[in-house]
PDB file of N, CA and C in Angstrom:
ATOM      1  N   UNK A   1      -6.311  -4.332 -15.337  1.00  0.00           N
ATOM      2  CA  UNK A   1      -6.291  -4.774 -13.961  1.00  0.00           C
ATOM      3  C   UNK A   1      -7.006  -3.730 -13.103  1.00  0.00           C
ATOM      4  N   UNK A   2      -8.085  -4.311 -12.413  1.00  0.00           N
ATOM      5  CA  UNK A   2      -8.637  -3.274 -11.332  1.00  0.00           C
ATOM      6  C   UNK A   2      -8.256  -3.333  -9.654  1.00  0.00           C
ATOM      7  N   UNK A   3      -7.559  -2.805  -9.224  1.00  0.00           N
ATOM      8  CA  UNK A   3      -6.721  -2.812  -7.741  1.00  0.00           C
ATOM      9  C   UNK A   3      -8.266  -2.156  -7.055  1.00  0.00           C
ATOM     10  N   UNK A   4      -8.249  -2.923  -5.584  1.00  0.00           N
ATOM     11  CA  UNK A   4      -9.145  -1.766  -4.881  1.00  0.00           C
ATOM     12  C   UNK A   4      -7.975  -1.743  -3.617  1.00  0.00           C
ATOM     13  N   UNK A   5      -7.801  -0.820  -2.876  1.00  0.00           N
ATOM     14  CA  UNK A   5      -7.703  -0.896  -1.117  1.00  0.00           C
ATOM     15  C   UNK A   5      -8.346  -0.744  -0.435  1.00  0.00           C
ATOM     16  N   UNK A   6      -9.055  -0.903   1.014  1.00  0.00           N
ATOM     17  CA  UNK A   6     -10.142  -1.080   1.714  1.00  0.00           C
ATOM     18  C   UNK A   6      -9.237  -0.684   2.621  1.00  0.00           C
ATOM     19  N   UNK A   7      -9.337   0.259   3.634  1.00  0.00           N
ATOM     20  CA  UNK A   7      -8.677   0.384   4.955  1.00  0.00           C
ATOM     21  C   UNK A   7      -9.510  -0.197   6.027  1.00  0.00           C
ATOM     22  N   UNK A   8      -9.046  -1.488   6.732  1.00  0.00           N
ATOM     23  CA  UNK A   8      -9.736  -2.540   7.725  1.00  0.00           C
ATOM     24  C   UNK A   8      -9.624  -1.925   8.904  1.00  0.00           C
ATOM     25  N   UNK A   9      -8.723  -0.994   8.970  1.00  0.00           N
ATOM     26  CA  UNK A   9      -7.947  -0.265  10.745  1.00  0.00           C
ATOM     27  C   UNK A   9      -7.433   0.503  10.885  1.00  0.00           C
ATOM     28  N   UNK A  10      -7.664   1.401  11.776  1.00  0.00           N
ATOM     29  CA  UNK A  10      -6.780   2.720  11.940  1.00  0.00           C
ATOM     30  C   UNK A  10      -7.836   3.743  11.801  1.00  0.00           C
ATOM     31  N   UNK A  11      -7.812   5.182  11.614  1.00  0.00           N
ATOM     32  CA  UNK A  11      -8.201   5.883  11.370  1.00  0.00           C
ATOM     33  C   UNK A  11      -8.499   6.200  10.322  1.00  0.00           C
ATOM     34  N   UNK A  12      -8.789   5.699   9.444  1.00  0.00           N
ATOM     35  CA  UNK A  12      -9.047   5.768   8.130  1.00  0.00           C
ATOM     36  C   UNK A  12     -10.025   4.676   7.514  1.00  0.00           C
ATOM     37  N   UNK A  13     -10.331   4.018   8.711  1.00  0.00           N
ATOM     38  CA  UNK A  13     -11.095   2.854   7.975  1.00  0.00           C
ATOM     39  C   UNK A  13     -11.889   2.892   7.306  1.00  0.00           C
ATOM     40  N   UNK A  14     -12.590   2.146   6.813  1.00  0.00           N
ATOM     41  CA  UNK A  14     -13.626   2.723   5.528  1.00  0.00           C
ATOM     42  C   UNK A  14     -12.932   3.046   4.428  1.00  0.00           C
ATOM     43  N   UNK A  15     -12.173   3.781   4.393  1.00  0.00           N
ATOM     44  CA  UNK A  15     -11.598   3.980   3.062  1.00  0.00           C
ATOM     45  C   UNK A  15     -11.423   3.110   1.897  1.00  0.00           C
ATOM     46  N   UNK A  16     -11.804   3.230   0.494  1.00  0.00           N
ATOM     47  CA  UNK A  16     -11.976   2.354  -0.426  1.00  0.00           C
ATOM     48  C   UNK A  16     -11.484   3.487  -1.657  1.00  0.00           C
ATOM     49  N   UNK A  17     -10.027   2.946  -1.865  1.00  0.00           N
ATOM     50  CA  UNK A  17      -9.446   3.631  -3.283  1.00  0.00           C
ATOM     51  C   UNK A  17      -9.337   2.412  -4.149  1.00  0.00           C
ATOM     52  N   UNK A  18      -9.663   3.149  -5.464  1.00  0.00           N
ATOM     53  CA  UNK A  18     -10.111   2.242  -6.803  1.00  0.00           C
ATOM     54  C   UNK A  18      -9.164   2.639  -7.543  1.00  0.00           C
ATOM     55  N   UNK A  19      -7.970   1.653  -8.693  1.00  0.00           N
ATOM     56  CA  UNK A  19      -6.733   2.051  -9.393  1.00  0.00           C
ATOM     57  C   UNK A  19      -7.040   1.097 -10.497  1.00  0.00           C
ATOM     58  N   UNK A  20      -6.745   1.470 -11.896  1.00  0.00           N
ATOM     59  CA  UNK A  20      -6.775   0.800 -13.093  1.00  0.00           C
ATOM     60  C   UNK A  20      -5.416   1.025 -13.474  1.00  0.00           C
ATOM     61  N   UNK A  21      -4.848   2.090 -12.753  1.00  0.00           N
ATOM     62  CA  UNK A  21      -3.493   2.595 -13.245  1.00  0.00           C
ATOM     63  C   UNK A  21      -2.479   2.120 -12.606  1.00  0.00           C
ATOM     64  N   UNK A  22      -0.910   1.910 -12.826  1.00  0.00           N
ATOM     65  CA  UNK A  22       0.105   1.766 -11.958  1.00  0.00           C
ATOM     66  C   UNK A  22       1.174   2.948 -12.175  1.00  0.00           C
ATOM     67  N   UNK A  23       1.817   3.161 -11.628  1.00  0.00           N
ATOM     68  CA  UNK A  23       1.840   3.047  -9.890  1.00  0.00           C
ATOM     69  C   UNK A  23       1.224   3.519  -8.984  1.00  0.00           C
ATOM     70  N   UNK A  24       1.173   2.846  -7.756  1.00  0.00           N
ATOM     71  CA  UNK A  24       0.210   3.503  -6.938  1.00  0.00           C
ATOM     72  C   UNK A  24       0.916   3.733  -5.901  1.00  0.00           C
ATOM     73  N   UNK A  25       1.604   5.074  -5.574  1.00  0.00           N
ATOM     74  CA  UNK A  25       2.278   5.560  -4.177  1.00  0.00           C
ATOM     75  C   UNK A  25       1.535   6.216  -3.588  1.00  0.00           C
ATOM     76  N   UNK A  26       1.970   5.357  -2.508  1.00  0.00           N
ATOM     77  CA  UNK A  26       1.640   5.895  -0.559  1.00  0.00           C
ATOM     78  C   UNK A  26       2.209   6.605   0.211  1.00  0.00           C
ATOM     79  N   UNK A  27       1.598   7.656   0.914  1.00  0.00           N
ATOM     80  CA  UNK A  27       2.662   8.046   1.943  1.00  0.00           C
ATOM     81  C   UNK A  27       1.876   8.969   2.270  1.00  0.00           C
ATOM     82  N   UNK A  28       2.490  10.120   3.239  1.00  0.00           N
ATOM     83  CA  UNK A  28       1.785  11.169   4.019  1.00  0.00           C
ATOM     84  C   UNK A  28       1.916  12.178   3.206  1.00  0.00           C
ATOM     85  N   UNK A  29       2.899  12.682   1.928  1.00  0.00           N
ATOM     86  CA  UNK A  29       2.558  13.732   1.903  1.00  0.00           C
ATOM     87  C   UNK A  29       0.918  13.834   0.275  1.00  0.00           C
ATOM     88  N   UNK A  30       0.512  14.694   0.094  1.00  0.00           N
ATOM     89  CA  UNK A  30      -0.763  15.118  -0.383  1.00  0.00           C
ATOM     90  C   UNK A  30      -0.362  14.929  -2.237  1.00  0.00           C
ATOM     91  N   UNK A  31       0.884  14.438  -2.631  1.00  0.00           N
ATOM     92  CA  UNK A  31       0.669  14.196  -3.855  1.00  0.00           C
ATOM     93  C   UNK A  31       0.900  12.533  -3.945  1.00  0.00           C
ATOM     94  N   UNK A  32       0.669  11.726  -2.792  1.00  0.00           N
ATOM     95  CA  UNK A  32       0.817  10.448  -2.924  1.00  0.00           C
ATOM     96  C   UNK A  32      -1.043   9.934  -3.770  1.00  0.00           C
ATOM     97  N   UNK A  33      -0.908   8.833  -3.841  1.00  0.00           N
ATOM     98  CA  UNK A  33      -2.159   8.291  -5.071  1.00  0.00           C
ATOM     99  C   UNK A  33      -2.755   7.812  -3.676  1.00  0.00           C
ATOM    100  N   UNK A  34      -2.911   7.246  -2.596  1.00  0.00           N
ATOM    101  CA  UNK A  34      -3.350   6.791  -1.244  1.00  0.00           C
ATOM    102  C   UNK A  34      -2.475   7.757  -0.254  1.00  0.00           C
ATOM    103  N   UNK A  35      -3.512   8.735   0.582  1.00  0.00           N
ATOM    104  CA  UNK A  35      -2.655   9.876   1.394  1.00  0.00           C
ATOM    105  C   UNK A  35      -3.051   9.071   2.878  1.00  0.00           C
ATOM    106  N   UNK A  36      -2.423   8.518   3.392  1.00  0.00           N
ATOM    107  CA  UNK A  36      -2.098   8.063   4.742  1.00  0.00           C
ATOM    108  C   UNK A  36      -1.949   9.356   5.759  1.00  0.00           C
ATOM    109  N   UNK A  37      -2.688  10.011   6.503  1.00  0.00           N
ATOM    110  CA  UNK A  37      -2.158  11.126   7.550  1.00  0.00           C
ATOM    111  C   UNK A  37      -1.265  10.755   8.588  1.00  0.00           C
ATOM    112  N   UNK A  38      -1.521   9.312   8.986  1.00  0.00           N
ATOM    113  CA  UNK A  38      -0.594   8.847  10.000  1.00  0.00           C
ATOM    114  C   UNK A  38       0.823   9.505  10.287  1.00  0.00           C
ATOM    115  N   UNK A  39       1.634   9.962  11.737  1.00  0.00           N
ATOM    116  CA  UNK A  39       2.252  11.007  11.517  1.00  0.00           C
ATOM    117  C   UNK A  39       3.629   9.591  11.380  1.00  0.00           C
ATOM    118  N   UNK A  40       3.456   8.536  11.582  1.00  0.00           N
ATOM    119  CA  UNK A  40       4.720   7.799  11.509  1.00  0.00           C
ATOM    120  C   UNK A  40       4.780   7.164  10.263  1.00  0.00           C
ATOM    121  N   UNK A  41       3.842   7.599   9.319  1.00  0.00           N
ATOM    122  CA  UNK A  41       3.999   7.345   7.949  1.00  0.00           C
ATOM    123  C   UNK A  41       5.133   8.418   6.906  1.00  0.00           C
ATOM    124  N   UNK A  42       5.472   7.463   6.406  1.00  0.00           N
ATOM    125  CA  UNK A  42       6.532   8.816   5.755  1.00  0.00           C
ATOM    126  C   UNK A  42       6.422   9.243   4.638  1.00  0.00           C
ATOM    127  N   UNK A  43       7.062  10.339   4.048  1.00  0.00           N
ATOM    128  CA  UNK A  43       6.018  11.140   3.158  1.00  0.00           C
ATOM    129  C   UNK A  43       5.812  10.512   1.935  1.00  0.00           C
ATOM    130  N   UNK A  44       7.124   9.580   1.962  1.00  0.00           N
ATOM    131  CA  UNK A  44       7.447   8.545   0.013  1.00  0.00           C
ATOM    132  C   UNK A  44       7.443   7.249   0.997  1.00  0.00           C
ATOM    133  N   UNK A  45       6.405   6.889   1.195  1.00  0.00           N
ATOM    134  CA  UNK A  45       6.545   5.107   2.140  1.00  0.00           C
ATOM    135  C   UNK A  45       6.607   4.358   1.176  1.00  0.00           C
ATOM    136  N   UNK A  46       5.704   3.772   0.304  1.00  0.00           N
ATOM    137  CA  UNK A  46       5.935   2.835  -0.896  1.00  0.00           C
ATOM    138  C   UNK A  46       5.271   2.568  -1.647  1.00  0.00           C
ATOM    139  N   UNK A  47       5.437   2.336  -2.666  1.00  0.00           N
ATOM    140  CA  UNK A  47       5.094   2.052  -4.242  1.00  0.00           C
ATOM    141  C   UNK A  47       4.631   0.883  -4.636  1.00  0.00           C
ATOM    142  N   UNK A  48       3.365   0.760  -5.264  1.00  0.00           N
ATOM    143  CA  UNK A  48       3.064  -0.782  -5.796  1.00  0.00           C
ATOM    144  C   UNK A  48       3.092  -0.589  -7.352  1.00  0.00           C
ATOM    145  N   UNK A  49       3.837  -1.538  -7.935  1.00  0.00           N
ATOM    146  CA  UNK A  49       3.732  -1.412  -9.377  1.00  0.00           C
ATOM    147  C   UNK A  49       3.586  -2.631 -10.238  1.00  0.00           C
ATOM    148  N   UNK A  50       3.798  -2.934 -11.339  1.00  0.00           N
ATOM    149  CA  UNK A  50       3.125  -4.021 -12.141  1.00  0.00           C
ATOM    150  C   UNK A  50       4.641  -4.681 -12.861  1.00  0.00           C
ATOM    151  N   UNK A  51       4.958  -5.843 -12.229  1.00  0.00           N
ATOM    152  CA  UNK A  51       6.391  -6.482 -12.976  1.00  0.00           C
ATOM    153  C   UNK A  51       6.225  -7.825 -13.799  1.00  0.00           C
ATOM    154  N   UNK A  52       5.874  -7.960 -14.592  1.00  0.00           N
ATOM    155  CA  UNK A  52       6.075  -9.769 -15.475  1.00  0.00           C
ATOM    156  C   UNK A  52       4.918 -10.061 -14.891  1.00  0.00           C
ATOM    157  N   UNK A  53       3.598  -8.821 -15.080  1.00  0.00           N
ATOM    158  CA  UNK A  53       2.217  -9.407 -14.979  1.00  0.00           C
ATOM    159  C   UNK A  53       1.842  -9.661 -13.474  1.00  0.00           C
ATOM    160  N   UNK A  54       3.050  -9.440 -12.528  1.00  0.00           N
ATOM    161  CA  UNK A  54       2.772  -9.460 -10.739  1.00  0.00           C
ATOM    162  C   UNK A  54       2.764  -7.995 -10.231  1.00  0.00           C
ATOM    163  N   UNK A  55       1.833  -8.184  -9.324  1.00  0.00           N
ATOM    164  CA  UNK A  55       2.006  -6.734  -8.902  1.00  0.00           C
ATOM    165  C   UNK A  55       3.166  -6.933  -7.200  1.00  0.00           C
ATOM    166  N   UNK A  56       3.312  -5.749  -7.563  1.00  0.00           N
ATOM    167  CA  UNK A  56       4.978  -5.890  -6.515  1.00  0.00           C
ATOM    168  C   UNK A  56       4.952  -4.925  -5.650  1.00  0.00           C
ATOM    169  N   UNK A  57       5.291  -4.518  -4.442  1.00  0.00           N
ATOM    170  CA  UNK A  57       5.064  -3.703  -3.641  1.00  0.00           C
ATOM    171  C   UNK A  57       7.096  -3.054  -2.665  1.00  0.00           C
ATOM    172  N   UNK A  58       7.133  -2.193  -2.943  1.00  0.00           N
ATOM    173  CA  UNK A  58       8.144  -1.414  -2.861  1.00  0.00           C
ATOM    174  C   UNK A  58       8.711  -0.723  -1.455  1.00  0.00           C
ATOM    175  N   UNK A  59       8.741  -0.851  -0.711  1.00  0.00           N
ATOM    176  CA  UNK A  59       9.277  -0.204   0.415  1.00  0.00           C
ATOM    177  C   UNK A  59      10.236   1.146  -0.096  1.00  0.00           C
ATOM    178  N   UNK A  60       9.972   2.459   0.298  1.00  0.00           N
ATOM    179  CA  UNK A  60      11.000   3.583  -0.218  1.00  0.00           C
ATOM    180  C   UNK A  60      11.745   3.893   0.998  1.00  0.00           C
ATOM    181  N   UNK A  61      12.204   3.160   1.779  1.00  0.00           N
ATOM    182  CA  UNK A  61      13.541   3.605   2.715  1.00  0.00           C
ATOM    183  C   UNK A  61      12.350   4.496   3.631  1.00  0.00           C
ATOM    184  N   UNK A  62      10.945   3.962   3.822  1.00  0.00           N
ATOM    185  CA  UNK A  62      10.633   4.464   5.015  1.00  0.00           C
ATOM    186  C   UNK A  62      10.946   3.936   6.588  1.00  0.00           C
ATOM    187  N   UNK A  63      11.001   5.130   7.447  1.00  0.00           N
ATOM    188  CA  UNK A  63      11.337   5.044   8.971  1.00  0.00           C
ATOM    189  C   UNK A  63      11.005   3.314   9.379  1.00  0.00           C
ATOM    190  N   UNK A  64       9.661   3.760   9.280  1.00  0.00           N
ATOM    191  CA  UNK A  64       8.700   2.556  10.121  1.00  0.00           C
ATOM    192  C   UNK A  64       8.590   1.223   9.867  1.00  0.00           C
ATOM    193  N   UNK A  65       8.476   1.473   8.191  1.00  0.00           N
ATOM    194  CA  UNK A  65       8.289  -0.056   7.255  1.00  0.00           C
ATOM    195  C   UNK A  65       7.129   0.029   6.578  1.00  0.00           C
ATOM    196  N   UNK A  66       7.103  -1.104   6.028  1.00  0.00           N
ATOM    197  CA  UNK A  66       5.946  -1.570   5.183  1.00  0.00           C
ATOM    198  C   UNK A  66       6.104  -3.168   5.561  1.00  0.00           C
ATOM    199  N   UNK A  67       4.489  -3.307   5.773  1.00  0.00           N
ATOM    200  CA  UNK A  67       4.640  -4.926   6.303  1.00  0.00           C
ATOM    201  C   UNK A  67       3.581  -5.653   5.480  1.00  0.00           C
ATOM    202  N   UNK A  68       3.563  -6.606   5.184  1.00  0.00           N
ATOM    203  CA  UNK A  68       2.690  -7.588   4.177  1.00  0.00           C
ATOM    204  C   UNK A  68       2.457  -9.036   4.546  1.00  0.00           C
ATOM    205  N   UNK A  69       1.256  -8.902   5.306  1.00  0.00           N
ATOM    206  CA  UNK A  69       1.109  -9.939   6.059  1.00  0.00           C
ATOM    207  C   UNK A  69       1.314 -10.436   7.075  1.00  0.00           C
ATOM    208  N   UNK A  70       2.052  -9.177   7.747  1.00  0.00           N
ATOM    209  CA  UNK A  70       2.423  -8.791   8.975  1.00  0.00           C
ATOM    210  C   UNK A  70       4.114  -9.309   8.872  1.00  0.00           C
ATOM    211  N   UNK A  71       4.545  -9.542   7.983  1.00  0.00           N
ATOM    212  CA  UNK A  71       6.121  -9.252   7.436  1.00  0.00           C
ATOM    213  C   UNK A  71       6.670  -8.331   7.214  1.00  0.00           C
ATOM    214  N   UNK A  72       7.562  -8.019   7.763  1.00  0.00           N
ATOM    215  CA  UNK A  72       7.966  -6.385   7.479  1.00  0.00           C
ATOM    216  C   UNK A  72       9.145  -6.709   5.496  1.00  0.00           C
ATOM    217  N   UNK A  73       8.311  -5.695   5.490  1.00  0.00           N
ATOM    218  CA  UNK A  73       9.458  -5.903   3.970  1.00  0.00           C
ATOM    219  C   UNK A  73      10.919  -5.536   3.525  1.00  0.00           C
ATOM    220  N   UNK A  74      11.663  -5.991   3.029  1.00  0.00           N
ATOM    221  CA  UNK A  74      13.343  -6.030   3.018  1.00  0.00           C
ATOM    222  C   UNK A  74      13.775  -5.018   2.113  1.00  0.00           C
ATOM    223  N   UNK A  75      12.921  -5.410   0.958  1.00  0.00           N
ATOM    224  CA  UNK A  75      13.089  -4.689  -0.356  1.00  0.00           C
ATOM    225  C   UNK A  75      11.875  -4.654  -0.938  1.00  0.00           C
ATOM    226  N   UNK A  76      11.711  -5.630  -2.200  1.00  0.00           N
ATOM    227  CA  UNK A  76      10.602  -5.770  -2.372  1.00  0.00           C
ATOM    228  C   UNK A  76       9.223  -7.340  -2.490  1.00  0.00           C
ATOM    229  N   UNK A  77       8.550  -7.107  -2.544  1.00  0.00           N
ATOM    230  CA  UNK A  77       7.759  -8.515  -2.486  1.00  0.00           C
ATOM    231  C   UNK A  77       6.511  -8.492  -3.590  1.00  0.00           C
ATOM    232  N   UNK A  78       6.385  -9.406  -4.079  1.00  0.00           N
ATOM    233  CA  UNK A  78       5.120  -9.780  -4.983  1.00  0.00           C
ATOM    234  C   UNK A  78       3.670  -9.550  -3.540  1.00  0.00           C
ATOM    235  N   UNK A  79       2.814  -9.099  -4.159  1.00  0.00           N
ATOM    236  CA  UNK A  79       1.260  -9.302  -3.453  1.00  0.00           C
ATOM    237  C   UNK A  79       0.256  -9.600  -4.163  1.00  0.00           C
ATOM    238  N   UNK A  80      -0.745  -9.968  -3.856  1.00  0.00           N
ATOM    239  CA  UNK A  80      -1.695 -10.683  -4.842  1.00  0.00           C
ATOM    240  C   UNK A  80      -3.519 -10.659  -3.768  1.00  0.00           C
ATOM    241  N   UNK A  81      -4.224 -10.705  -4.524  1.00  0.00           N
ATOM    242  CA  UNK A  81      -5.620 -10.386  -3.722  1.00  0.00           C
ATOM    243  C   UNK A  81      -5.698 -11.324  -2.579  1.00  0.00           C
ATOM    244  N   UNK A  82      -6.201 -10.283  -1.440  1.00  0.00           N
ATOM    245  CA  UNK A  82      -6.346 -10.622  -0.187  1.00  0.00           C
ATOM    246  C   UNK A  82      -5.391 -10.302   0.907  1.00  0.00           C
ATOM    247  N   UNK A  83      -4.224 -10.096   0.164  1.00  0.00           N
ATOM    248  CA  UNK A  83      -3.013  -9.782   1.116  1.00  0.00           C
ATOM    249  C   UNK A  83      -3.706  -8.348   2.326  1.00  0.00           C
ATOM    250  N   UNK A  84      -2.824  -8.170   3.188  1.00  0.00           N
ATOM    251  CA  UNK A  84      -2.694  -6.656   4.085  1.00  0.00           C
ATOM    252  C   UNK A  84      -1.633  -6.126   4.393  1.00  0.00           C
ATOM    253  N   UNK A  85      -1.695  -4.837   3.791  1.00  0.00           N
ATOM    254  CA  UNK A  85      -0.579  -4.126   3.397  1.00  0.00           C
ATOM    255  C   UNK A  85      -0.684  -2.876   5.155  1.00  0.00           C
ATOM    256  N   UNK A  86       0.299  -3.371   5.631  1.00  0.00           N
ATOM    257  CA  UNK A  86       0.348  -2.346   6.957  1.00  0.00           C
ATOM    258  C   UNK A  86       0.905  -1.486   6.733  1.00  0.00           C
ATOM    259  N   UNK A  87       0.418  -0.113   7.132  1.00  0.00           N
ATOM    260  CA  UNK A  87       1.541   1.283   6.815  1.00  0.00           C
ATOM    261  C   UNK A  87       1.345   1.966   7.816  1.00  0.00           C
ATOM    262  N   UNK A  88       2.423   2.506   8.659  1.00  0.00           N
ATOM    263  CA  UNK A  88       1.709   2.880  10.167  1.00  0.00           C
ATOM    264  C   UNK A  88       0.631   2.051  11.021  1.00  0.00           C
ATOM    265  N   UNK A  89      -1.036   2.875  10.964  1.00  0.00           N
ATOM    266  CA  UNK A  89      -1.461   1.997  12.077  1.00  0.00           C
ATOM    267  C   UNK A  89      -2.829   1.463  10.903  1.00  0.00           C
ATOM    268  N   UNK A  90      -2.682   1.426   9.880  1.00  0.00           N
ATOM    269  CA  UNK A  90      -3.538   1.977   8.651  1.00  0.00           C
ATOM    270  C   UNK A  90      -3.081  -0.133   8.127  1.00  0.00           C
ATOM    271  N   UNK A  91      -4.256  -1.005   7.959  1.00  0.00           N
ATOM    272  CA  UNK A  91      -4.258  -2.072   7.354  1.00  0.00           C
ATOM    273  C   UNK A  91      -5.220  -1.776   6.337  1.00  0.00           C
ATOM    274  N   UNK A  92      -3.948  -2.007   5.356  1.00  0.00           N
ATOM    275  CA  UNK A  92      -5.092  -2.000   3.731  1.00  0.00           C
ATOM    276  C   UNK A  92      -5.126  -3.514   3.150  1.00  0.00           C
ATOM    277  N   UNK A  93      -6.676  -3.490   2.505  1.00  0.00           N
ATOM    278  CA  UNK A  93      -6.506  -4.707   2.331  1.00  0.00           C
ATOM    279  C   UNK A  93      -6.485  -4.718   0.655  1.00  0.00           C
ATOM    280  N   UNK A  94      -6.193  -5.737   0.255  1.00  0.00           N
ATOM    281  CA  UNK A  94      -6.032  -5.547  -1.279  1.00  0.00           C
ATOM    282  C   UNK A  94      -7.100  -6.462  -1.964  1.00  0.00           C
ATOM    283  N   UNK A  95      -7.947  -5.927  -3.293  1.00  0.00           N
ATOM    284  CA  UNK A  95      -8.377  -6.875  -3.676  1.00  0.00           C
ATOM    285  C   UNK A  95      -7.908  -6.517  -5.625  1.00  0.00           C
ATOM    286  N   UNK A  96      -8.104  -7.311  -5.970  1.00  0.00           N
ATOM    287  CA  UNK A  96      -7.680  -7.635  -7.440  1.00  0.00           C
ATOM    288  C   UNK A  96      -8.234  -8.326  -8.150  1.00  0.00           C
ATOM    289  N   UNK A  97      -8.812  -8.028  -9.307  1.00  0.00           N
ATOM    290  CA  UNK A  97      -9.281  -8.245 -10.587  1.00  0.00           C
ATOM    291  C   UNK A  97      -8.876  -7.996 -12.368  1.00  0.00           C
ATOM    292  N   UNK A  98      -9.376  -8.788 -12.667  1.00  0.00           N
ATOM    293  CA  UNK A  98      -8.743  -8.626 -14.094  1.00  0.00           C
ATOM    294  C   UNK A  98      -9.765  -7.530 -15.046  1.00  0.00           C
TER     295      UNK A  98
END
């Protein structure tokens, strides 16, 4: 599976991270796999990982949230190419391939 993220907004736009691997954690601090600087990002925000062949996206008990599709997330949720993954002010967009 090849994951890309594209950052559409925020200060970071442009950004284009490429993953063959899972998991892929986010957050502010510098050993996350996608480093968000945003200061209302938190340092373990959330985790995307690979469940029964779906990829699934994790909220870690950050402040702010994690929103998907402009849904804020509960726990956790399936995502799939095209979705936008909001983290702070930072819209990533997802694309996916086999």
């Amino acid at each position: 599976m090849h994951i890309v993220f594209t950052a559409i907004s925020g200060e970071q736009q442009g950004l284009v991270q490429e993953y063959t691997k899972l998991p892929v954690n986010i957050g502010r601090y510098p050993d996350n796999d996608i480093v968000i600087t945003d200061l209302i990002v938190s340092r373990k925000h959330c985790r995307i990982t690979l469940e029964e062949s779906k990829l699934v996206i994790c909220d870690l008990d950050s402040k702010n949230g994690t929103y998907v599709n402009g849904a804020r997330l509960k726990n956790t949720s399936s995502i799939v190419d095209g979705d936008i993954i909001t983290i702070g002010e930072i819209n990533l967009q997802l694309s996916v391939s086999n």
